[in-house]
Protein backbone atom coordinates (compact mmCIF):
# COMPACT_ATOMS: atom_id res chain seq x y z
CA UNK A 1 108.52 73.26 100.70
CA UNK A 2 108.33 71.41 103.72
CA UNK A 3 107.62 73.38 107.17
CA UNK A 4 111.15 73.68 108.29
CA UNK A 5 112.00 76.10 105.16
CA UNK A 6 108.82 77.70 106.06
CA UNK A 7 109.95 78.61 109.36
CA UNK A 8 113.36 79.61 108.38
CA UNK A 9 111.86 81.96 105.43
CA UNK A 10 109.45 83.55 108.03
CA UNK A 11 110.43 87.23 106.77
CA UNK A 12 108.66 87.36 103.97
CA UNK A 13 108.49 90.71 101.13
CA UNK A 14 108.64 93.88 103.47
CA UNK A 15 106.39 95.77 100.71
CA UNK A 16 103.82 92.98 101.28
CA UNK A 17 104.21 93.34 104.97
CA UNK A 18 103.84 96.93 104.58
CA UNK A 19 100.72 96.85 102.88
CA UNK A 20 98.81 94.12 104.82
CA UNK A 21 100.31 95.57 108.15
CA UNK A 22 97.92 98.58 107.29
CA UNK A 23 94.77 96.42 106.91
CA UNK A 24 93.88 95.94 111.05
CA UNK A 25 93.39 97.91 114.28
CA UNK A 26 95.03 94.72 115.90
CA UNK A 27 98.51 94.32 114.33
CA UNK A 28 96.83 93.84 110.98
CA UNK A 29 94.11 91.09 112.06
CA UNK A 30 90.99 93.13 112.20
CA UNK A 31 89.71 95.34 109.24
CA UNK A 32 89.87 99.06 109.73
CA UNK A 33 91.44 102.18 107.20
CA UNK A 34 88.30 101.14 105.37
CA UNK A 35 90.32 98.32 103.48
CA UNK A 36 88.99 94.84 104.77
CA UNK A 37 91.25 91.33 105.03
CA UNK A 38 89.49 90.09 101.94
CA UNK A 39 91.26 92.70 99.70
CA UNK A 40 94.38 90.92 100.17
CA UNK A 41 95.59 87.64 98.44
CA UNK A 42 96.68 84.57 100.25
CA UNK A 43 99.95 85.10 99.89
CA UNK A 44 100.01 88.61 101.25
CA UNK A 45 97.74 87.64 104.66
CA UNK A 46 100.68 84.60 104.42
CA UNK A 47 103.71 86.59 104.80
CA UNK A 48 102.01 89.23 107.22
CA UNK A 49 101.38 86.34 109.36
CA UNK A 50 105.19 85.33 108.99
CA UNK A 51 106.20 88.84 109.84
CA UNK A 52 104.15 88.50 113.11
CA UNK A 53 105.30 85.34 113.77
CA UNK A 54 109.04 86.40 113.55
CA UNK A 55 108.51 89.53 115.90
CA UNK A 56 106.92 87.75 118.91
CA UNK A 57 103.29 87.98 118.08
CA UNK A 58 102.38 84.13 117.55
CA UNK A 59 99.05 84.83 118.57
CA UNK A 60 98.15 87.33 116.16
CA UNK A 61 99.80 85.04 113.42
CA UNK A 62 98.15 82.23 114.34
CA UNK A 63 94.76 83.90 113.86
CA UNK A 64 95.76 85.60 110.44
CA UNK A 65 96.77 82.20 109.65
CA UNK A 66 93.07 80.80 110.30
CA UNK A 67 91.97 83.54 107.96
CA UNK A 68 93.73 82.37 105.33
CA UNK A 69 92.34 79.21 105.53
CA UNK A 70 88.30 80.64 106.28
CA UNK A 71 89.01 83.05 103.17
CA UNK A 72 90.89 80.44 100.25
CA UNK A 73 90.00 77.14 101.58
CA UNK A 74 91.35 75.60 98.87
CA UNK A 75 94.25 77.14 97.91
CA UNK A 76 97.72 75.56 98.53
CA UNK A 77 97.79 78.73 100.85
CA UNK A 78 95.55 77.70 103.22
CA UNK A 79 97.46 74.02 103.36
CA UNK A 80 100.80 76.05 104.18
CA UNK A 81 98.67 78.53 107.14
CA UNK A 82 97.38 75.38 108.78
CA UNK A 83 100.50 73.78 109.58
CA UNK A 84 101.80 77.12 110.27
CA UNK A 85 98.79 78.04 112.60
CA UNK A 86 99.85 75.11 114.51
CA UNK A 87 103.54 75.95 114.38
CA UNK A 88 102.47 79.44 116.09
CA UNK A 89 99.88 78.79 118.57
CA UNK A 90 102.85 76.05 120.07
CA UNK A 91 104.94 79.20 120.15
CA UNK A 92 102.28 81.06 121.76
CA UNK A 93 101.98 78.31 124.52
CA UNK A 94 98.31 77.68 123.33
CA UNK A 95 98.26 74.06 123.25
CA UNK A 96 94.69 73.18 123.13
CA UNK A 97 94.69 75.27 119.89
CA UNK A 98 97.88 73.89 118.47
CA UNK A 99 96.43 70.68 118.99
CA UNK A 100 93.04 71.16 116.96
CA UNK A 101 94.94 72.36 114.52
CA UNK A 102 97.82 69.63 113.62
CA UNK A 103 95.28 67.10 113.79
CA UNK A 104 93.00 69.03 111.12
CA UNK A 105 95.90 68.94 109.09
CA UNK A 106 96.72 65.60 109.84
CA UNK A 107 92.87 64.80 108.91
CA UNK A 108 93.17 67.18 105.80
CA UNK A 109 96.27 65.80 104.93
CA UNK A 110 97.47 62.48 106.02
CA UNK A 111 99.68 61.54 102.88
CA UNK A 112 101.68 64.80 102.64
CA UNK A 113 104.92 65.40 103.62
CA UNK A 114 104.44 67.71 106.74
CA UNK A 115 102.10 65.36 108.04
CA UNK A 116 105.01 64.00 110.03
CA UNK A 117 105.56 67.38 111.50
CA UNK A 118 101.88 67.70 112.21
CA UNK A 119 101.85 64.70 114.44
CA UNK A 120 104.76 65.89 115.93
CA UNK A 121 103.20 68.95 116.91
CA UNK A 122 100.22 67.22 118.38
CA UNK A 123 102.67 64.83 120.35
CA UNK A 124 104.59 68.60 122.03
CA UNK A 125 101.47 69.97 122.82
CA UNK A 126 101.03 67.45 125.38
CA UNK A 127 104.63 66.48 126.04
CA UNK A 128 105.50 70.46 126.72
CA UNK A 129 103.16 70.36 129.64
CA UNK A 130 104.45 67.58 131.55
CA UNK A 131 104.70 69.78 135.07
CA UNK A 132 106.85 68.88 138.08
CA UNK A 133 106.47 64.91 139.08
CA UNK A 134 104.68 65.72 141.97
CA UNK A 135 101.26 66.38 139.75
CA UNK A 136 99.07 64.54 137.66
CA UNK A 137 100.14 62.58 135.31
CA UNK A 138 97.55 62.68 132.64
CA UNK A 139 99.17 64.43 129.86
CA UNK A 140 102.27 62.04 130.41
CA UNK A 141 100.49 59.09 129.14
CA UNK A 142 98.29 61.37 126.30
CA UNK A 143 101.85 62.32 125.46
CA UNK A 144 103.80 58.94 125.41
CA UNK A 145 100.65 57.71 123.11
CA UNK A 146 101.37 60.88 120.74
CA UNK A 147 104.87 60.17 120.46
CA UNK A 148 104.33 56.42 119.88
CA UNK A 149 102.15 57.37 116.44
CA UNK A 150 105.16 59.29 115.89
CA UNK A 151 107.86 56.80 115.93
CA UNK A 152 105.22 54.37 114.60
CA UNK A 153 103.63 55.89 111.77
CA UNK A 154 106.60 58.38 110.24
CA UNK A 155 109.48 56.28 111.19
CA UNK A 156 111.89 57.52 108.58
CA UNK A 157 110.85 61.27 109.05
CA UNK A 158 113.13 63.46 110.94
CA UNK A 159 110.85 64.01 113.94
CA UNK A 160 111.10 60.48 114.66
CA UNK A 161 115.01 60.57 116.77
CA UNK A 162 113.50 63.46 118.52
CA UNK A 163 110.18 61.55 119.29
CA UNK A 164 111.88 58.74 120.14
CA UNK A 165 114.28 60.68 122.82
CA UNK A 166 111.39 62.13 123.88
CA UNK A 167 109.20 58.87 124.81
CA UNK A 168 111.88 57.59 126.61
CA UNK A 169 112.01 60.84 129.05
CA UNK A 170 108.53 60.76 129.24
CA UNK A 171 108.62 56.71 130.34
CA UNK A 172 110.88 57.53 133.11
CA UNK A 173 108.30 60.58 134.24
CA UNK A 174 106.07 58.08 134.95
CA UNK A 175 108.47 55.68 136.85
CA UNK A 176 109.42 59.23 138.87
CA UNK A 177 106.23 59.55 140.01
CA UNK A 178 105.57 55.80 140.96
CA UNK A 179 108.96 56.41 143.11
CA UNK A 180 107.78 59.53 144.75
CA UNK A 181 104.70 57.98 145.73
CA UNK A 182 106.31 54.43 146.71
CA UNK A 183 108.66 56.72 149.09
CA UNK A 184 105.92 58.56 150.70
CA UNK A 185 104.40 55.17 151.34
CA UNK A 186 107.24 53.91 153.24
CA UNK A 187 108.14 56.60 155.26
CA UNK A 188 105.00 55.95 156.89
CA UNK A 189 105.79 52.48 157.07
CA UNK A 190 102.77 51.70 154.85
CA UNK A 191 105.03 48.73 153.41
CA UNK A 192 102.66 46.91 151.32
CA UNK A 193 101.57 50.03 149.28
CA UNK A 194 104.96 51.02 148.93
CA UNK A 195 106.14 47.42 147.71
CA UNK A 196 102.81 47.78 145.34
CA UNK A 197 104.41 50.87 143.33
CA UNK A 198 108.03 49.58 143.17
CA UNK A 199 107.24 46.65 141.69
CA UNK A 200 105.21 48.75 138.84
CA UNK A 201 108.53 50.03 138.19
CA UNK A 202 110.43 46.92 138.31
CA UNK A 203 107.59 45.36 136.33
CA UNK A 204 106.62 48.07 134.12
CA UNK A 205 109.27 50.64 133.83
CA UNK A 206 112.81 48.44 133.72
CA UNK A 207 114.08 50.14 131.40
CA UNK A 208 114.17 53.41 132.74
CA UNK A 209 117.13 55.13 135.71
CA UNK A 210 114.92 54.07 138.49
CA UNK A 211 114.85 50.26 138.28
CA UNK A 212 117.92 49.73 140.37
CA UNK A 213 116.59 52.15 143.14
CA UNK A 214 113.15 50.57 143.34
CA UNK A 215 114.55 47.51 143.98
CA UNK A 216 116.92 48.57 146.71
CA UNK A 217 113.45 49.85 148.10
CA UNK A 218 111.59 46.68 147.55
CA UNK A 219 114.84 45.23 150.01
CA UNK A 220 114.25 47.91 152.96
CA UNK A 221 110.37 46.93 152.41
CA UNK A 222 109.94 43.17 152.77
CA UNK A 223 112.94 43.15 155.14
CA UNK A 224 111.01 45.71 157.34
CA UNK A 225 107.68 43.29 156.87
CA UNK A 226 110.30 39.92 157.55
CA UNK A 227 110.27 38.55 154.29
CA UNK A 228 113.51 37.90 153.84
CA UNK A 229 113.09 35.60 150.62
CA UNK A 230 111.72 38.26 148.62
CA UNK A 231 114.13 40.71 149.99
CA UNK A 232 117.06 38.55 148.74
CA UNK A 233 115.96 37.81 145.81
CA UNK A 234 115.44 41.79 145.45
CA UNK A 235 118.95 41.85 146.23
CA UNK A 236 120.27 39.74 143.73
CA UNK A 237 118.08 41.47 141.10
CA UNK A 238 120.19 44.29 141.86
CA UNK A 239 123.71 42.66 142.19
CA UNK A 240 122.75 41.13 138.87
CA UNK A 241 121.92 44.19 137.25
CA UNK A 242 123.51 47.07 139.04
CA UNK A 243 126.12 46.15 140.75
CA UNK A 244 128.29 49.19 140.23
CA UNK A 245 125.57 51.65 141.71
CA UNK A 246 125.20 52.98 144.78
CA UNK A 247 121.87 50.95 145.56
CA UNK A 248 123.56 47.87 145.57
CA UNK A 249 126.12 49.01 148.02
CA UNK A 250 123.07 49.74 150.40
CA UNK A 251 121.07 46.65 149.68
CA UNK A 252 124.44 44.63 150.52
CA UNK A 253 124.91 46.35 153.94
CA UNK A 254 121.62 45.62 154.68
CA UNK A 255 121.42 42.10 153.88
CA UNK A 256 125.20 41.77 155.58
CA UNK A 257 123.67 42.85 159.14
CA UNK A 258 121.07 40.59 159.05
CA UNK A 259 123.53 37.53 157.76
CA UNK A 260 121.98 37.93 154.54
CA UNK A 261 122.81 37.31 151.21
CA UNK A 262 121.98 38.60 147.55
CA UNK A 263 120.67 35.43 146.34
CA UNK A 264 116.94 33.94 144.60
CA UNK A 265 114.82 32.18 146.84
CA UNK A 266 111.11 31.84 147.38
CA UNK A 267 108.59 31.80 144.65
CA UNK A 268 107.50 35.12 144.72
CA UNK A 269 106.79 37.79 141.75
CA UNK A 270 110.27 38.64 142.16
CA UNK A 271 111.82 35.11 141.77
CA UNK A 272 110.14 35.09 138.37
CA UNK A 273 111.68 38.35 137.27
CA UNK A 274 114.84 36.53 138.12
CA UNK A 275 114.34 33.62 136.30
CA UNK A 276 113.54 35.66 133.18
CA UNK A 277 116.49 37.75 134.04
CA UNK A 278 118.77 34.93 134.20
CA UNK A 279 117.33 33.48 130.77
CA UNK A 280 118.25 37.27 129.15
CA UNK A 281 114.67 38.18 129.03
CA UNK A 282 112.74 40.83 130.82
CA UNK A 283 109.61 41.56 131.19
């Protein structure tokens, strides 16, 4: 059964649940009532564990679902509480431990079929704490790399749309943050290091929303530092590309009051892009 119809069969048999419910001092995790964890099958811990799961206790499931695995190793059980454990500390918001344990399984089991769903679990523990753009962006690249061996590695599984949808938001995080911080640059009029992080997204992140705004920004820049053959050739990046936006209606004013037009000139870094542009390929 693969881990989706293990999630949607999470209620296991109520008399099982009954009986294993009694077993801990902790919502059935810790031995008391004199009758210890190691009474109980696999399948019994199993569906306790499911119960828990289903009414908002990932955190004790998770843990009866290490037991299963610490008391029948072996068993086909312990396979199924792995992927589950990981499945439940996600739901708990315990990524570290979500993490350690889809890549066990992955390492345990790299040729069955919820290996796919392992990996994507591994790739969410990171990509579900991508914070506001303003912070670090650490787990953004630990997630993109995740996602990759996703799409890479289980391309035909059904986690790969949804891995691939996510990369792609995750790519233009990164170009976010290169904005915010190319902004903040030149509102101090630090033009160079604000020209330095547009043309990482230009460069490195084309393919994302903010292209067409970085290089409106790269225009204001080199026009505000005189270069006005890199800021035309900016320009006609833009008019090329994104004519129809609202950045190219700005870069064109600009360029019109200084009896300038959107056209490649110069042999800059950005005349290049253009000529690779112009040839229909990018970067």
């Amino acid at each position: 059964m693969t881990v989706r119809g293990l999630i949607i069969r999470l209620i296991g048999s109520l008399a099982v649940v009954a009986v294993v419910g009694g077993c801990g001092d902790r919502k059935g995790v810790s031995a008391s009532r004199g009758v210890p964890l190691e009474t109980f099958t696999a399948e019994q811990i199993y569906k306790r564990a499911e119960y828990d799961l289903e009414n908002g206790d990932p955190d004790d499931a998770a843990e009866l679902f290490g037991e299963i695995e610490r008391l029948y190793p072996y068993s086909e059980w312990a396979k199924r509480a792995l992927i589950m454990q990981a499945f439940a500390y996600h739901q708990d918001h315990d990524f570290e431990n979500s993490r350690a344990s889809a890549q066990r399984y992955i390492d345990f089991y790299p040729a069955d079929e919820d290996a796919a769903y392992a990996q994507y679990l591994l790739a969410l523990s990171y990509y579900d704490q991508i914070d506001e753009v303003g912070r670090d962006q650490g787990l953004t690249y630990q997630a993109l790399q995740a996602l990759r061996e996703v799409i890479e590695n289980y391309p035909d599984s059904e986690y790969a749309r949804s891995a691939i949808l996510k990369f792609d938001l995750a790519f233009d995080h990164l170009a976010a943050k290169e904005m915010e911080i190319g902004r903040f640059y030149l509102r101090r009029e630090h033009h160079t290091a604000a020209i330095n992080r547009f043309r990482v997204v230009v460069e490195e992140f084309q393919t994302t929303s903010h292209t067409a705004e970085a290089l409106h920004r790269l225009v204001e820049a080199y026009l505000s530092l005189g270069l006005q053959d890199e800021a035309q050739t900016a320009g006609a990046i833009l008019a090329y590309n994104f004519q129809s936006t609202v950045w190219y209606q700005d870069t064109y004013k600009l360029l019109v009051e200084r009896g300038l037009t959107a056209q490649a000139k110069g042999d800059s870094w950005l005349r290049q892009v253009h000529r690779q542009m112009i040839k229909g390929q990018w970067l």
